[in-house]
C-alpha atoms as a PDB file:
ATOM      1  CA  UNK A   1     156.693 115.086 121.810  1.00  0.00           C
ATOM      2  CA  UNK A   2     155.264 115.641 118.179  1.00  0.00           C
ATOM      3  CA  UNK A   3     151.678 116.562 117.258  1.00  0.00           C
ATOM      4  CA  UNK A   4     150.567 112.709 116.089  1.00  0.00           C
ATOM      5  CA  UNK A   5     151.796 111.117 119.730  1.00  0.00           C
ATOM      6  CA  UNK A   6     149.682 111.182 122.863  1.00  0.00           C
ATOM      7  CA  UNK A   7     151.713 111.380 126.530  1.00  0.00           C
ATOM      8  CA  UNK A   8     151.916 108.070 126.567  1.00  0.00           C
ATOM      9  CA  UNK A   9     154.220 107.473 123.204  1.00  0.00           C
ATOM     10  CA  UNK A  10     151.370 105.718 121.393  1.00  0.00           C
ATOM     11  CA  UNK A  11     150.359 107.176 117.956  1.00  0.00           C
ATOM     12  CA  UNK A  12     146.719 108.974 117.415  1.00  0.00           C
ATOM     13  CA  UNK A  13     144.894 108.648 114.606  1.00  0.00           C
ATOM     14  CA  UNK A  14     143.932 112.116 112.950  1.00  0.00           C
ATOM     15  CA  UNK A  15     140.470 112.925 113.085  1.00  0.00           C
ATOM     16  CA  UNK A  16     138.413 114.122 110.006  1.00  0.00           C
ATOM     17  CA  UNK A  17     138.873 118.075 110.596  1.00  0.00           C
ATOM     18  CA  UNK A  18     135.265 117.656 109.240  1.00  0.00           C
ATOM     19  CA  UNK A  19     133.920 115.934 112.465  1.00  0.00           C
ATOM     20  CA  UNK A  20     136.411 117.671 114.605  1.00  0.00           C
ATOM     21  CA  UNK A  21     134.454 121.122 113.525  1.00  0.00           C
ATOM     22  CA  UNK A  22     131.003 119.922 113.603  1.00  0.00           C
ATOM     23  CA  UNK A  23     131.430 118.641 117.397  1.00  0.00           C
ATOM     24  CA  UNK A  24     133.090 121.555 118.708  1.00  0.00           C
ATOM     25  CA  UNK A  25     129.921 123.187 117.218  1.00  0.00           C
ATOM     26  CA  UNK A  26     127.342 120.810 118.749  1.00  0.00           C
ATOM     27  CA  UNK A  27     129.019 121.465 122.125  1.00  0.00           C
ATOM     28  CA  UNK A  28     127.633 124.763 122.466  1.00  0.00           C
ATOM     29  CA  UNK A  29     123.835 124.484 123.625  1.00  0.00           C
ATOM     30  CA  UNK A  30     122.023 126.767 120.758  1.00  0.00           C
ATOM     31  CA  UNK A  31     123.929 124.549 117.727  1.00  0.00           C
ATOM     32  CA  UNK A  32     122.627 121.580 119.296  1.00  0.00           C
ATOM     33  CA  UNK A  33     119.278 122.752 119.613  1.00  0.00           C
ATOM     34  CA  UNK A  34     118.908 123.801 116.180  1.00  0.00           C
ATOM     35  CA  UNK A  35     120.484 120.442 115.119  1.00  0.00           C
ATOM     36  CA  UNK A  36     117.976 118.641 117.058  1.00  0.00           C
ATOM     37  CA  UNK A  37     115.269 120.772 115.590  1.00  0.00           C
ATOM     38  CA  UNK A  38     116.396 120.547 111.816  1.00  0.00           C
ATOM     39  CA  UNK A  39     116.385 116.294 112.559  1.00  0.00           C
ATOM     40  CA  UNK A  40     112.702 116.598 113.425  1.00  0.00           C
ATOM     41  CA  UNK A  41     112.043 119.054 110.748  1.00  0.00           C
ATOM     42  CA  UNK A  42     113.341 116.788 108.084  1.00  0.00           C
ATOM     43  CA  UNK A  43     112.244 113.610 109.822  1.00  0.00           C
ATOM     44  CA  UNK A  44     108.651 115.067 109.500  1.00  0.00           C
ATOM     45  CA  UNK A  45     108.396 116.819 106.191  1.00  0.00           C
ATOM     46  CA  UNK A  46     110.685 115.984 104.165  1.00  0.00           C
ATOM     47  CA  UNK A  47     111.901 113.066 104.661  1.00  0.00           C
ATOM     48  CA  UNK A  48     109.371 111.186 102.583  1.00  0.00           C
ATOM     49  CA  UNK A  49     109.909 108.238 105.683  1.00  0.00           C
ATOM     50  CA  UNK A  50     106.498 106.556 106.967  1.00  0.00           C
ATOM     51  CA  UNK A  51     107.514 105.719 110.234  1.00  0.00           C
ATOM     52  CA  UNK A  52     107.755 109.723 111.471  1.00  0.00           C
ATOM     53  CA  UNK A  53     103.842 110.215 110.018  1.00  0.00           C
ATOM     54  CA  UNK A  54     101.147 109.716 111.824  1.00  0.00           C
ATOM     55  CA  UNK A  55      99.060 109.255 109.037  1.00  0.00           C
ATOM     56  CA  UNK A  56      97.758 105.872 108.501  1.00  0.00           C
ATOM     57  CA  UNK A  57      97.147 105.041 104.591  1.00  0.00           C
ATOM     58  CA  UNK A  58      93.770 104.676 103.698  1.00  0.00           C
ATOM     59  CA  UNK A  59      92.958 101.449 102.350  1.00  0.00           C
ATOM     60  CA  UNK A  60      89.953 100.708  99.750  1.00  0.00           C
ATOM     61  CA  UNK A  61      86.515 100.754 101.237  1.00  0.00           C
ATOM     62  CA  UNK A  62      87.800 102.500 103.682  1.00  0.00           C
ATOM     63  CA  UNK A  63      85.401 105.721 103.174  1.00  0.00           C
ATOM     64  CA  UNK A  64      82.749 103.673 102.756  1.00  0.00           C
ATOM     65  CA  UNK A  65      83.369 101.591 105.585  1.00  0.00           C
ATOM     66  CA  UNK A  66      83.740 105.417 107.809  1.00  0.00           C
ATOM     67  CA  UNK A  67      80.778 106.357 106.546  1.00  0.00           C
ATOM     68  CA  UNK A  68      78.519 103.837 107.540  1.00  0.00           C
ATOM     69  CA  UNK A  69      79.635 103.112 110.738  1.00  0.00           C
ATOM     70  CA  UNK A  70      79.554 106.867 111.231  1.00  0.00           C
ATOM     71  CA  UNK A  71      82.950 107.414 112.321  1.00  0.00           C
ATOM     72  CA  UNK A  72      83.335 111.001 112.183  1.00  0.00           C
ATOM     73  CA  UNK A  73      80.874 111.032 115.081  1.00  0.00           C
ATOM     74  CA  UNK A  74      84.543 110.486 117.178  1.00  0.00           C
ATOM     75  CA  UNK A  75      86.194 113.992 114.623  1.00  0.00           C
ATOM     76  CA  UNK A  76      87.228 113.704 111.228  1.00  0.00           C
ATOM     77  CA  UNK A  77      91.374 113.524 112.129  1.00  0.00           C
ATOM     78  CA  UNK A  78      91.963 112.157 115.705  1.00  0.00           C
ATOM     79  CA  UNK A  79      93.707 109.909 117.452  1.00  0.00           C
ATOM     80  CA  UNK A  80      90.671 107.268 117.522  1.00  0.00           C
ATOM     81  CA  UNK A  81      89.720 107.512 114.094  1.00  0.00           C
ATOM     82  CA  UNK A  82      93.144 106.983 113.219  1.00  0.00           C
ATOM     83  CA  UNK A  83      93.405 103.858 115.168  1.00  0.00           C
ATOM     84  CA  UNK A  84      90.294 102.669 113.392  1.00  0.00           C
ATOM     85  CA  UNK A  85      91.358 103.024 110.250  1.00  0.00           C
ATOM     86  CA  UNK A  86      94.643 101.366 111.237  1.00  0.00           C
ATOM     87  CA  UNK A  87      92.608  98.684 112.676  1.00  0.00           C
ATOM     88  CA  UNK A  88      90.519  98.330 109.750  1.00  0.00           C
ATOM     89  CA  UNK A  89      93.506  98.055 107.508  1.00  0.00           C
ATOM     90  CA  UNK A  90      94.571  95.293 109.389  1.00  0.00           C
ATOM     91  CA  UNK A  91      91.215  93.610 109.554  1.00  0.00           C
ATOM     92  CA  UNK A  92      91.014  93.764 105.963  1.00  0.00           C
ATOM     93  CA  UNK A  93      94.198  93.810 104.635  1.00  0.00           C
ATOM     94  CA  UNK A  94      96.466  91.672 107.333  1.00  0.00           C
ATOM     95  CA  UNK A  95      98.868  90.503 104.420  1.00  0.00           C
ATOM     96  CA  UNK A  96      99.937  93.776 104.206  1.00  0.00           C
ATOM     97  CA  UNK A  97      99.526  95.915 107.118  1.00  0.00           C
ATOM     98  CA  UNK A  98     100.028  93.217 109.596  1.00  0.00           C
ATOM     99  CA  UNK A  99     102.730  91.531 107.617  1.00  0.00           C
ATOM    100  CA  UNK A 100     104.337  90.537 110.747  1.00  0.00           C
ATOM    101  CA  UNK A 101     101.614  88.058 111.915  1.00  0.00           C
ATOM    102  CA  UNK A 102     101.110  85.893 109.073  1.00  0.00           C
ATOM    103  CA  UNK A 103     102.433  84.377 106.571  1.00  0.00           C
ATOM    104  CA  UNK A 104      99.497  84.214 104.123  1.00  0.00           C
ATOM    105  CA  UNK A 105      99.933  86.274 100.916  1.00  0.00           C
ATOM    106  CA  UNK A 106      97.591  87.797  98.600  1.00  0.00           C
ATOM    107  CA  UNK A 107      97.520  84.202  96.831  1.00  0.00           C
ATOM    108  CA  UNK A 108      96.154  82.750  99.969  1.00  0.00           C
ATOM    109  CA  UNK A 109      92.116  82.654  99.528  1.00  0.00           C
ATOM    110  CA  UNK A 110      92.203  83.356 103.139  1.00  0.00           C
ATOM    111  CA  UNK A 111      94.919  86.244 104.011  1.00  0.00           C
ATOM    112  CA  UNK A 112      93.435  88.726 106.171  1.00  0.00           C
ATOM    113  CA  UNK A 113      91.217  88.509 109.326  1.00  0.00           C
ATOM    114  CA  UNK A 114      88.095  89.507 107.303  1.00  0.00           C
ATOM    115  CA  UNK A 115      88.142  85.660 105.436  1.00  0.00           C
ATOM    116  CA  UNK A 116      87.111  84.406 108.455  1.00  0.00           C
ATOM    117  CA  UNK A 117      85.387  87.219 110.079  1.00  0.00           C
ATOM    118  CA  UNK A 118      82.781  90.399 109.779  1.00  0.00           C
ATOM    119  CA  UNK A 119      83.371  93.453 111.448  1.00  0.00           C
ATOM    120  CA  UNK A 120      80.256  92.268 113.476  1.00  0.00           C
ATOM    121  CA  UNK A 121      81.609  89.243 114.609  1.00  0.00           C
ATOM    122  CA  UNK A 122      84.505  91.375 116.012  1.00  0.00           C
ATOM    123  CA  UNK A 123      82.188  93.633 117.956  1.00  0.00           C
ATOM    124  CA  UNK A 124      80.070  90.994 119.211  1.00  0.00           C
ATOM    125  CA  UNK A 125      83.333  89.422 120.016  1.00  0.00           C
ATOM    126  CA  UNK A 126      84.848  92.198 122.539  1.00  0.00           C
ATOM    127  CA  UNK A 127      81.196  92.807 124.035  1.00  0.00           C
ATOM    128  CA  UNK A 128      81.513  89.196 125.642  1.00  0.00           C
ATOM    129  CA  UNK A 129      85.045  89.001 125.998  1.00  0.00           C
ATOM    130  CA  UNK A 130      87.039  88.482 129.472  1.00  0.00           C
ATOM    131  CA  UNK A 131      84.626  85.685 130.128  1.00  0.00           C
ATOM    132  CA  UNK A 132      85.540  81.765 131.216  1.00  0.00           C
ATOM    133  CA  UNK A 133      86.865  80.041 128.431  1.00  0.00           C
ATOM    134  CA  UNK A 134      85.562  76.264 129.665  1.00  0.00           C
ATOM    135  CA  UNK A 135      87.961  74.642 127.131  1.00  0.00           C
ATOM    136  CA  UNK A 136      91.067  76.589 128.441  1.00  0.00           C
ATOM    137  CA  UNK A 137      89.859  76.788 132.003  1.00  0.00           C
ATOM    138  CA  UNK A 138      90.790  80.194 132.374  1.00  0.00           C
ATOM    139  CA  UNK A 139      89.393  83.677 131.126  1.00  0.00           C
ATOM    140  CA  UNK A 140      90.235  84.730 127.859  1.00  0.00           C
ATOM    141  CA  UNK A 141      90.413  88.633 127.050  1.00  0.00           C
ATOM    142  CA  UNK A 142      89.317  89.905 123.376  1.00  0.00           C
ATOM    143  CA  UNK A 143      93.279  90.600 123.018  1.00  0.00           C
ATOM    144  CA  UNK A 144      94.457  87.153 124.049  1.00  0.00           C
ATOM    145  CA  UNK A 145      91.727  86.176 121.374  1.00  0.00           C
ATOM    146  CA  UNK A 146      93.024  88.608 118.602  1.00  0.00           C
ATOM    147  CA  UNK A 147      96.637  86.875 119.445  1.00  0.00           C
ATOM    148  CA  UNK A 148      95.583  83.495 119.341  1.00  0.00           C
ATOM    149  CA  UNK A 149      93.912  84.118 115.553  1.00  0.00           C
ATOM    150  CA  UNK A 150      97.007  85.579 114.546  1.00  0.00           C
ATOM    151  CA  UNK A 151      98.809  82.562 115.877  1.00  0.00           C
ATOM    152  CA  UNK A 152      96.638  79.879 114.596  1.00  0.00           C
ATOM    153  CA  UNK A 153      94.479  80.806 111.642  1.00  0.00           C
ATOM    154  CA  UNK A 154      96.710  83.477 110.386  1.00  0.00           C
ATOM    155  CA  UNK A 155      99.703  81.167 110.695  1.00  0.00           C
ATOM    156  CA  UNK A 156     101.932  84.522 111.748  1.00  0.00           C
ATOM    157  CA  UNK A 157     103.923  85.434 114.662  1.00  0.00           C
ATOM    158  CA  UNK A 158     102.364  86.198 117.617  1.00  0.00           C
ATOM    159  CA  UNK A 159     101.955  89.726 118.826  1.00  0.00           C
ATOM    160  CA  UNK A 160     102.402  90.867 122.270  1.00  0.00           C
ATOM    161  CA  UNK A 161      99.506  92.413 124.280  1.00  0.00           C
ATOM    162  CA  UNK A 162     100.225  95.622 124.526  1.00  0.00           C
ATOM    163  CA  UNK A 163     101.680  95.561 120.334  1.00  0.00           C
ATOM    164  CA  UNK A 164      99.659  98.383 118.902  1.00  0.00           C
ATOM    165  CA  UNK A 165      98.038  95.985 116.368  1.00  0.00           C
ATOM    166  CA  UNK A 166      95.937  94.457 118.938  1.00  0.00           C
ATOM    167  CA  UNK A 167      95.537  97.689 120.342  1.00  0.00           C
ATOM    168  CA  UNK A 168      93.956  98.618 116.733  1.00  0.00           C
ATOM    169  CA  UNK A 169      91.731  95.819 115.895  1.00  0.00           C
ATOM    170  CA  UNK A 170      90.256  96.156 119.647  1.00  0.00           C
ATOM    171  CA  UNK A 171      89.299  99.868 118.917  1.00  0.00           C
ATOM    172  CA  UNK A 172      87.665  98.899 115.648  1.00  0.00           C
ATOM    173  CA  UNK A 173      85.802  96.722 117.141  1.00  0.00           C
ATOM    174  CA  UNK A 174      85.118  99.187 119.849  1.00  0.00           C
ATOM    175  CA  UNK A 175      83.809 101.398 117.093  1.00  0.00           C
ATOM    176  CA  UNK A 176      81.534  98.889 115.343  1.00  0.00           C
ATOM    177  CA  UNK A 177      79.794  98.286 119.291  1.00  0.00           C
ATOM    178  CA  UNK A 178      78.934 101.522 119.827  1.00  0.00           C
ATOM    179  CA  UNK A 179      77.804 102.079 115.836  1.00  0.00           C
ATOM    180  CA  UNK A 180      75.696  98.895 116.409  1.00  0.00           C
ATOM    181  CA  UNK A 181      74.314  99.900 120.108  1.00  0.00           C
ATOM    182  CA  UNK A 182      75.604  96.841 121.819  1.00  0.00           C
ATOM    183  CA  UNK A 183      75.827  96.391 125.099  1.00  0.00           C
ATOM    184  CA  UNK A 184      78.270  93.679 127.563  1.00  0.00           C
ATOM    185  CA  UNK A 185      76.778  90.215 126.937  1.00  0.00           C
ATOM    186  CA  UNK A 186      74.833  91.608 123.712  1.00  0.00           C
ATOM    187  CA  UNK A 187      73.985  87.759 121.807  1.00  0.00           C
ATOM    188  CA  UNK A 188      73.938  87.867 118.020  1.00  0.00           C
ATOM    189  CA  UNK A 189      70.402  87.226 116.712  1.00  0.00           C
ATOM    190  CA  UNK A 190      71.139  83.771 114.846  1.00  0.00           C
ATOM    191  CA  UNK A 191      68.212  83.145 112.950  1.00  0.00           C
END
Protein backbone atom coordinates (compact mmCIF):
# COMPACT_ATOMS: atom_id res chain seq x y z
CA UNK A 1 0.00 0.00 0.00
CA UNK A 2 1.54 3.50 -0.94
CA UNK A 3 1.61 6.63 1.25
CA UNK A 4 -1.55 8.54 -0.69
CA UNK A 5 -4.04 5.26 -0.15
CA UNK A 6 -5.93 4.58 3.05
CA UNK A 7 -6.66 0.56 4.02
CA UNK A 8 -9.45 0.66 2.23
CA UNK A 9 -7.86 1.41 -1.50
CA UNK A 10 -9.49 4.84 -1.65
CA UNK A 11 -7.13 7.84 -2.29
CA UNK A 12 -6.48 10.67 0.61
CA UNK A 13 -6.16 13.95 -0.05
CA UNK A 14 -2.80 15.51 1.35
CA UNK A 15 -3.22 17.81 4.03
CA UNK A 16 -1.55 21.33 4.13
CA UNK A 17 1.73 20.27 6.20
CA UNK A 18 0.82 23.82 7.47
CA UNK A 19 -2.40 22.67 9.33
CA UNK A 20 -1.03 19.26 9.89
CA UNK A 21 1.77 21.13 12.25
CA UNK A 22 -0.35 23.63 13.86
CA UNK A 23 -2.89 20.78 15.17
CA UNK A 24 -0.42 18.45 16.37
CA UNK A 25 0.62 21.62 18.33
CA UNK A 26 -2.84 22.58 19.64
CA UNK A 27 -3.16 18.98 20.89
CA UNK A 28 -0.90 19.46 23.64
CA UNK A 29 -2.79 21.38 26.58
CA UNK A 30 -0.20 24.48 27.20
CA UNK A 31 -0.26 25.42 23.10
CA UNK A 32 -3.86 25.49 23.33
CA UNK A 33 -4.01 27.56 26.22
CA UNK A 34 -1.81 30.13 24.98
CA UNK A 35 -3.76 30.02 21.65
CA UNK A 36 -6.88 30.61 23.46
CA UNK A 37 -5.27 33.38 25.39
CA UNK A 38 -3.56 35.23 22.35
CA UNK A 39 -7.52 35.07 20.63
CA UNK A 40 -8.74 37.06 23.62
CA UNK A 41 -5.73 39.20 23.71
CA UNK A 42 -6.18 40.31 20.18
CA UNK A 43 -9.95 40.14 20.28
CA UNK A 44 -9.68 42.81 23.09
CA UNK A 45 -6.88 45.15 22.21
CA UNK A 46 -6.06 45.00 19.15
CA UNK A 47 -8.39 44.03 17.19
CA UNK A 48 -9.92 47.43 16.62
CA UNK A 49 -13.56 45.13 16.59
CA UNK A 50 -16.58 46.80 18.64
CA UNK A 51 -18.34 43.87 19.48
CA UNK A 52 -15.35 42.51 22.09
CA UNK A 53 -15.53 46.27 23.96
CA UNK A 54 -17.53 46.97 26.47
CA UNK A 55 -17.41 50.44 25.92
CA UNK A 56 -20.49 52.01 24.70
CA UNK A 57 -19.77 55.24 22.38
CA UNK A 58 -20.75 58.30 23.80
CA UNK A 59 -23.21 60.08 21.88
CA UNK A 60 -23.69 64.09 21.88
CA UNK A 61 -25.32 65.50 24.94
CA UNK A 62 -24.44 62.74 26.45
CA UNK A 63 -22.21 64.54 29.30
CA UNK A 64 -24.61 66.89 29.69
CA UNK A 65 -27.37 64.64 29.90
CA UNK A 66 -24.90 62.52 32.91
CA UNK A 67 -24.48 65.43 34.52
CA UNK A 68 -27.74 66.55 35.24
CA UNK A 69 -29.35 63.59 36.04
CA UNK A 70 -26.36 63.00 38.29
CA UNK A 71 -25.30 59.77 37.07
CA UNK A 72 -22.05 59.30 38.57
CA UNK A 73 -23.97 59.04 41.84
CA UNK A 74 -24.18 55.00 40.47
CA UNK A 75 -19.61 55.32 39.72
CA UNK A 76 -18.14 56.98 36.93
CA UNK A 77 -17.39 53.41 34.75
CA UNK A 78 -19.86 50.61 35.78
CA UNK A 79 -21.98 48.33 34.56
CA UNK A 80 -25.20 50.66 35.17
CA UNK A 81 -23.87 53.71 33.89
CA UNK A 82 -22.91 51.92 30.94
CA UNK A 83 -26.31 50.63 30.33
CA UNK A 84 -27.55 54.18 30.65
CA UNK A 85 -25.62 55.58 28.32
CA UNK A 86 -26.44 52.69 25.98
CA UNK A 87 -29.96 53.36 26.74
CA UNK A 88 -29.69 56.91 26.16
CA UNK A 89 -28.08 56.37 22.83
CA UNK A 90 -30.90 54.52 21.85
CA UNK A 91 -33.44 56.94 23.21
CA UNK A 92 -31.89 59.57 21.31
CA UNK A 93 -30.32 58.22 18.55
CA UNK A 94 -32.57 54.90 17.61
CA UNK A 95 -31.63 55.32 13.79
CA UNK A 96 -28.41 54.44 14.66
CA UNK A 97 -27.91 52.53 17.71
CA UNK A 98 -31.09 50.66 17.47
CA UNK A 99 -30.89 50.25 13.75
CA UNK A 100 -32.54 47.01 14.06
CA UNK A 101 -35.98 48.33 15.20
CA UNK A 102 -36.82 50.85 12.76
CA UNK A 103 -36.68 51.77 9.68
CA UNK A 104 -36.70 55.59 10.02
CA UNK A 105 -33.48 57.34 8.92
CA UNK A 106 -31.93 60.50 9.81
CA UNK A 107 -34.30 62.08 6.99
CA UNK A 108 -37.27 60.98 8.95
CA UNK A 109 -38.41 64.17 11.19
CA UNK A 110 -39.27 61.54 13.61
CA UNK A 111 -36.32 58.76 13.88
CA UNK A 112 -35.55 58.11 17.34
CA UNK A 113 -37.72 57.51 20.48
CA UNK A 114 -36.99 61.06 21.77
CA UNK A 115 -39.49 62.64 18.69
CA UNK A 116 -42.14 61.37 20.47
CA UNK A 117 -40.93 61.24 23.94
CA UNK A 118 -38.88 63.05 27.03
CA UNK A 119 -36.77 61.22 29.19
CA UNK A 120 -39.58 62.12 31.74
CA UNK A 121 -42.23 60.61 30.01
CA UNK A 122 -40.09 57.40 30.09
CA UNK A 123 -39.67 57.51 33.84
CA UNK A 124 -43.10 58.36 34.56
CA UNK A 125 -43.78 55.60 32.18
CA UNK A 126 -41.98 52.54 34.11
CA UNK A 127 -43.20 54.05 37.60
CA UNK A 128 -46.86 52.99 36.50
CA UNK A 129 -46.09 50.24 34.39
CA UNK A 130 -47.36 46.44 34.90
CA UNK A 131 -50.77 47.93 35.38
CA UNK A 132 -54.30 46.84 33.45
CA UNK A 133 -54.22 47.98 30.10
CA UNK A 134 -58.37 48.36 29.72
CA UNK A 135 -57.97 48.55 25.90
CA UNK A 136 -55.89 45.26 25.70
CA UNK A 137 -57.56 43.62 28.65
CA UNK A 138 -54.51 42.42 30.01
CA UNK A 139 -51.44 44.01 31.94
CA UNK A 140 -48.93 45.60 30.03
CA UNK A 141 -45.19 45.72 31.43
CA UNK A 142 -42.92 48.96 30.61
CA UNK A 143 -40.96 46.33 28.26
CA UNK A 144 -43.98 45.05 26.36
CA UNK A 145 -44.55 48.94 26.02
CA UNK A 146 -40.92 49.75 24.82
CA UNK A 147 -41.64 46.73 22.15
CA UNK A 148 -44.82 47.82 21.04
CA UNK A 149 -43.23 51.61 20.19
CA UNK A 150 -40.61 49.98 18.39
CA UNK A 151 -43.19 48.02 16.50
CA UNK A 152 -45.63 50.67 15.75
CA UNK A 153 -44.28 54.20 15.86
CA UNK A 154 -40.78 53.27 15.07
CA UNK A 155 -41.97 51.11 12.19
CA UNK A 156 -38.85 48.51 13.11
CA UNK A 157 -38.66 44.99 14.02
CA UNK A 158 -39.71 43.98 17.12
CA UNK A 159 -37.31 43.14 19.88
CA UNK A 160 -37.62 40.33 22.20
CA UNK A 161 -38.02 40.86 25.99
CA UNK A 162 -35.15 39.92 27.32
CA UNK A 163 -33.02 41.81 23.91
CA UNK A 164 -30.63 44.02 25.78
CA UNK A 165 -32.13 47.13 24.10
CA UNK A 166 -35.15 46.96 26.15
CA UNK A 167 -33.08 46.01 28.87
CA UNK A 168 -31.28 49.57 28.23
CA UNK A 169 -34.01 51.97 27.72
CA UNK A 170 -35.73 50.38 31.02
CA UNK A 171 -32.54 51.27 33.08
CA UNK A 172 -32.52 54.79 31.71
CA UNK A 173 -35.58 55.25 32.65
CA UNK A 174 -34.80 53.65 35.92
CA UNK A 175 -32.16 56.32 36.26
CA UNK A 176 -34.29 59.37 35.39
CA UNK A 177 -36.97 57.91 38.50
CA UNK A 178 -34.68 57.88 41.00
CA UNK A 179 -32.90 61.42 39.66
CA UNK A 180 -36.52 62.79 39.70
CA UNK A 181 -37.61 61.11 43.25
CA UNK A 182 -40.54 59.25 41.88
CA UNK A 183 -42.22 56.84 43.44
CA UNK A 184 -44.81 53.60 41.96
CA UNK A 185 -47.98 55.38 40.77
CA UNK A 186 -46.05 58.90 40.82
CA UNK A 187 -48.82 61.15 38.28
CA UNK A 188 -47.17 63.81 36.14
CA UNK A 189 -48.27 67.29 37.28
CA UNK A 190 -50.23 68.35 33.97
CA UNK A 191 -50.88 71.81 34.39
Amino acid sequence: MDSGESRDGKDRKQQNPAIGWLLRGLSKPPAAAAAIAAFVLWAHFGSGVQTFRSHVSSAPGWQQFRASYGLDDFGADGYFTRAVQNGYNLFYFTHEYGGRFTRKTARDAVNSCAGCHTVEDLAYGFVNSDRFDAHLGRRMSFEERVMRCYAGPMDGFIPTLYDPAVRDIRILARAVAHHLQLGEGARKDRS
